[in-house]
Protein backbone atom coordinates (compact mmCIF):
# COMPACT_ATOMS: atom_id res chain seq x y z
CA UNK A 1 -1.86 -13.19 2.45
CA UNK A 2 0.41 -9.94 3.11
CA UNK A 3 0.35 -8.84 6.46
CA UNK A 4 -0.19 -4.63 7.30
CA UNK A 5 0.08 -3.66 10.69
CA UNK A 6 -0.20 0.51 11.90
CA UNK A 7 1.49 1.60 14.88
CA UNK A 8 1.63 4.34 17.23
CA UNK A 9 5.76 4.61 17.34
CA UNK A 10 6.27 6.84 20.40
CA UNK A 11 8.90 9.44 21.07
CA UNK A 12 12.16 7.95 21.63
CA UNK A 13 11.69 4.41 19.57
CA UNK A 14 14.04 3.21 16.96
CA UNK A 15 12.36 1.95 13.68
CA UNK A 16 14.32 -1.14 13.85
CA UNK A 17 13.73 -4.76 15.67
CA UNK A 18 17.52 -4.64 16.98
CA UNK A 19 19.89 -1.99 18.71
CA UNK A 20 23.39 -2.56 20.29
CA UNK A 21 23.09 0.33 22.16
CA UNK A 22 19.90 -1.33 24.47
CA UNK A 23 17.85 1.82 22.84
CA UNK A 24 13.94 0.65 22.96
CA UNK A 25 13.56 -0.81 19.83
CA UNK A 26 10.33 -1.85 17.31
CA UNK A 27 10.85 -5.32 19.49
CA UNK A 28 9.79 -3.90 22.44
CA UNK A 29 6.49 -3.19 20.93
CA UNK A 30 5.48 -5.40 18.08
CA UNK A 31 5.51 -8.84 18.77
CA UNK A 32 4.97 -10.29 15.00
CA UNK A 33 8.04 -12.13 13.53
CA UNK A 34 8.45 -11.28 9.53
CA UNK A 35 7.38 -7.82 9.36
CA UNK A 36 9.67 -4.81 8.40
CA UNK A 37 9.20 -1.29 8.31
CA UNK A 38 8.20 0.66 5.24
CA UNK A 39 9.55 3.60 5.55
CA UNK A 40 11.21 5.53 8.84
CA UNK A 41 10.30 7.87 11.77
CA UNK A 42 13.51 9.57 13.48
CA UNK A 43 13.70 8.86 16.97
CA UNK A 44 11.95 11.59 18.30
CA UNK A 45 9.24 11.70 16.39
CA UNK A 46 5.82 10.26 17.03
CA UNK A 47 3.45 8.55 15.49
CA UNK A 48 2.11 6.32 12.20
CA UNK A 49 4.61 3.72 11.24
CA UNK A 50 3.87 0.93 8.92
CA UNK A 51 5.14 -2.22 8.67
CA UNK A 52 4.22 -4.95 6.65
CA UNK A 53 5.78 -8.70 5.45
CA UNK A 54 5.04 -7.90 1.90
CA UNK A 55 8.47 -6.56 -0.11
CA UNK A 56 6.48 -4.75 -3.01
CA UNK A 57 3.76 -3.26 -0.72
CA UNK A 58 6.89 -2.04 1.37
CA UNK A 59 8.38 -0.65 -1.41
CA UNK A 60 5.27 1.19 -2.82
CA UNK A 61 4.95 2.78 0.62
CA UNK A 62 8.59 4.00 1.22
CA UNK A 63 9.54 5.25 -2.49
CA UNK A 64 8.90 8.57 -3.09
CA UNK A 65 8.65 7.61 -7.31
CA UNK A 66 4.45 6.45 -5.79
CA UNK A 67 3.71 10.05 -3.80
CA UNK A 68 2.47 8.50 -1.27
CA UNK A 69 0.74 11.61 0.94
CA UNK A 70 2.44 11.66 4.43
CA UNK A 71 0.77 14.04 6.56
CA UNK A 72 2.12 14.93 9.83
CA UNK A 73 1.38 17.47 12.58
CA UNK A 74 4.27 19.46 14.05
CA UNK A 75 4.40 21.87 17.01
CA UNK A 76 6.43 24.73 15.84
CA UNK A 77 8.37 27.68 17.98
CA UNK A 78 6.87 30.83 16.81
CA UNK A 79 3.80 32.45 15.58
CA UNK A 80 3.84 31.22 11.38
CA UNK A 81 2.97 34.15 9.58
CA UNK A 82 2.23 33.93 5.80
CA UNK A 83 5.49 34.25 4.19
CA UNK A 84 6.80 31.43 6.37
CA UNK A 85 3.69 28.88 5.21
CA UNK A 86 4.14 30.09 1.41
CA UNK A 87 7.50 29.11 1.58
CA UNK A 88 6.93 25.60 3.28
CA UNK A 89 4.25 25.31 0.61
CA UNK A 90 6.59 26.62 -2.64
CA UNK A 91 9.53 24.01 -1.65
CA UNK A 92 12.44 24.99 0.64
CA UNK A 93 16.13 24.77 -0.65
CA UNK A 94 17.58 23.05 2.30
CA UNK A 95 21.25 23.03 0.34
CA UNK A 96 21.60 19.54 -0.70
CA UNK A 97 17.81 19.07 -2.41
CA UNK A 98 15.11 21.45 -2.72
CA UNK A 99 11.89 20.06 -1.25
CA UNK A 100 9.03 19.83 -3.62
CA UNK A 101 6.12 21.70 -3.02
CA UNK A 102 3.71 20.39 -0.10
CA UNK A 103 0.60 21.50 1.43
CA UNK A 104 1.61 23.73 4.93
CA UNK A 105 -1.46 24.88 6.90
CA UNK A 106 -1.97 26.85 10.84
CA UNK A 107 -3.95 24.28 12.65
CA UNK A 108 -5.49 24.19 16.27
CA UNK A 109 -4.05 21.79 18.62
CA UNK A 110 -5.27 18.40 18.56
CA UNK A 111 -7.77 17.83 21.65
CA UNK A 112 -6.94 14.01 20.86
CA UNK A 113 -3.31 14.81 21.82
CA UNK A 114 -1.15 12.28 24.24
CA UNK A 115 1.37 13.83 26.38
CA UNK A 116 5.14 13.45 25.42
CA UNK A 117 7.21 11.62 27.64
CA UNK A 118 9.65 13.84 28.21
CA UNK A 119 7.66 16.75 27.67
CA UNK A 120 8.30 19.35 24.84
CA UNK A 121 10.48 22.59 26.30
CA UNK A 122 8.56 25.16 27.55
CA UNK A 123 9.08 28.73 27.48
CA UNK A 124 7.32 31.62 28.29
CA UNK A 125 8.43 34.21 26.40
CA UNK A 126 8.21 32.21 23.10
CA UNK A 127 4.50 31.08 21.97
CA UNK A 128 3.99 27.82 19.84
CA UNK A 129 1.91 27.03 17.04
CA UNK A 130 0.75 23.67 15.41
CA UNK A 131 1.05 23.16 11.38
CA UNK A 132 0.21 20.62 9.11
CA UNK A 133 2.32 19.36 6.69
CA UNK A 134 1.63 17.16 3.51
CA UNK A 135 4.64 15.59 1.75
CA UNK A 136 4.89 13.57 -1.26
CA UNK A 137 8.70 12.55 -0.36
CA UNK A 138 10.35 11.80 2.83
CA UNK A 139 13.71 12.77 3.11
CA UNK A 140 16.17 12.58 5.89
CA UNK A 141 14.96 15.13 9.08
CA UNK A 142 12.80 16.88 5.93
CA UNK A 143 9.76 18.43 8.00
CA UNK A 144 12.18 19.63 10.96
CA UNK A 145 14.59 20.94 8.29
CA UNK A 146 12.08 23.20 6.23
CA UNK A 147 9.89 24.59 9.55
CA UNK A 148 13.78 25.77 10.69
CA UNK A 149 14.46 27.34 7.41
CA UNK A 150 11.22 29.06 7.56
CA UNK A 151 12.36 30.54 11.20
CA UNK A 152 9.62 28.15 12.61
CA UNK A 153 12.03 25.60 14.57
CA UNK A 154 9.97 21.89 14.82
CA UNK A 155 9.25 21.12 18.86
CA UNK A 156 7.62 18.00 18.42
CA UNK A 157 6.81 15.86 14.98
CA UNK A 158 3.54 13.49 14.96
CA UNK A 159 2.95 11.75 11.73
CA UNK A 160 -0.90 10.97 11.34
CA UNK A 161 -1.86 9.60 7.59
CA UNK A 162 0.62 7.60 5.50
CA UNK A 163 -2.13 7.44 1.82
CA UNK A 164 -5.74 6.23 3.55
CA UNK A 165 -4.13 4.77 6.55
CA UNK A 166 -4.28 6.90 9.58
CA UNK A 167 -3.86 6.96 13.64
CA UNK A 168 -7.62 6.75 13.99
CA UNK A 169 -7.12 6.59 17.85
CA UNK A 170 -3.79 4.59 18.21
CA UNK A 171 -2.46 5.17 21.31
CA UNK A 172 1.76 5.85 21.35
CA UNK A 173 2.98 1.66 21.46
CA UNK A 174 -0.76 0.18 20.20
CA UNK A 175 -0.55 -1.19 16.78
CA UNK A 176 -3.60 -3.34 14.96
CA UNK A 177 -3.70 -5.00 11.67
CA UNK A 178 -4.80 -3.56 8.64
């Protein structure tokens, strides 16, 4: 029987098992021998990583050719006003692809919400807003590329629902079996 395990990847973790560099790793966290990730979280983003021992479930999770909904949460620098969300929503052409369209909403902040460790930069003069974001692809930096072309720079990135599987509580390094 497959294994599926969700986890919490916090801010600065590497969605590998190994790093030269001494970098915390998917090791430091995940005890279970046999398991890969499917799919990737950039370093400083947060939140739902799957991993799993099964090579086609893996696959069927990280290829984009399944549409997999990935819906993440990001804190954005600026106020988004309705041209900005229509564009997130219409596809953005970030110069080497043009995103396909994607549901872009304003949300409140999430009372659920951990603290970052470091903190997000705080400024005065500039207020921040929370989005959420539903992709059917996962390119390379993708969500912090389109909020900047929209003039809404990404602050922090939390990934929440990969399909059905969620967070559901997770706290940043917890994991639990599918």
């Amino acid at each position: 029987m497959s294994r599926l395990i969700l986890f919490n990847k916090p801010y600065g973790v590497l969605c590998q098992f190994t790093d030269a560099h001494g970098r915390a790793t998917l090791k430091d966290h995940i005890p279970v021998p046999g398991v890969y990730a499917a799919g990737r979280l950039d370093t400083d983003s947060e939140g739902l990583l799957l991993l799993t021992d099964d090579g086609a479930l893996q696959h069927r999770i990280a290829n984009p050719r399944y549409k997999l909904p990935k819906r993440y949460l990001a804190q954005i620098e600026g106020v988004p006003e309705g041209d900005a969300l229509q564009r997130l929503r219409a596809g953005v052409d970030l110069g080497d692809f043009v995103t396909r369209p994607c549901e872009a909403r304003a949300v409140p902040e999430p009372a659920w919400l951990w603290p970052r460790d470091p903190p997000v930069r705080f400024r005065k003069s500039v207020p921040t807003a929370w989005l959420e974001i539903v992709l059917r692809e996962g390119k390379n930096r993708q969500v912090r590329r389109m909020t900047a072309k929209a003039g809404l720079p990404t602050l922090r990135l939390i990934r929440v629902a990969i399909g059905d599987w969620q967070l559901d509580g997770l706290a940043p390094g917890q994991w639990r079996e599918a």
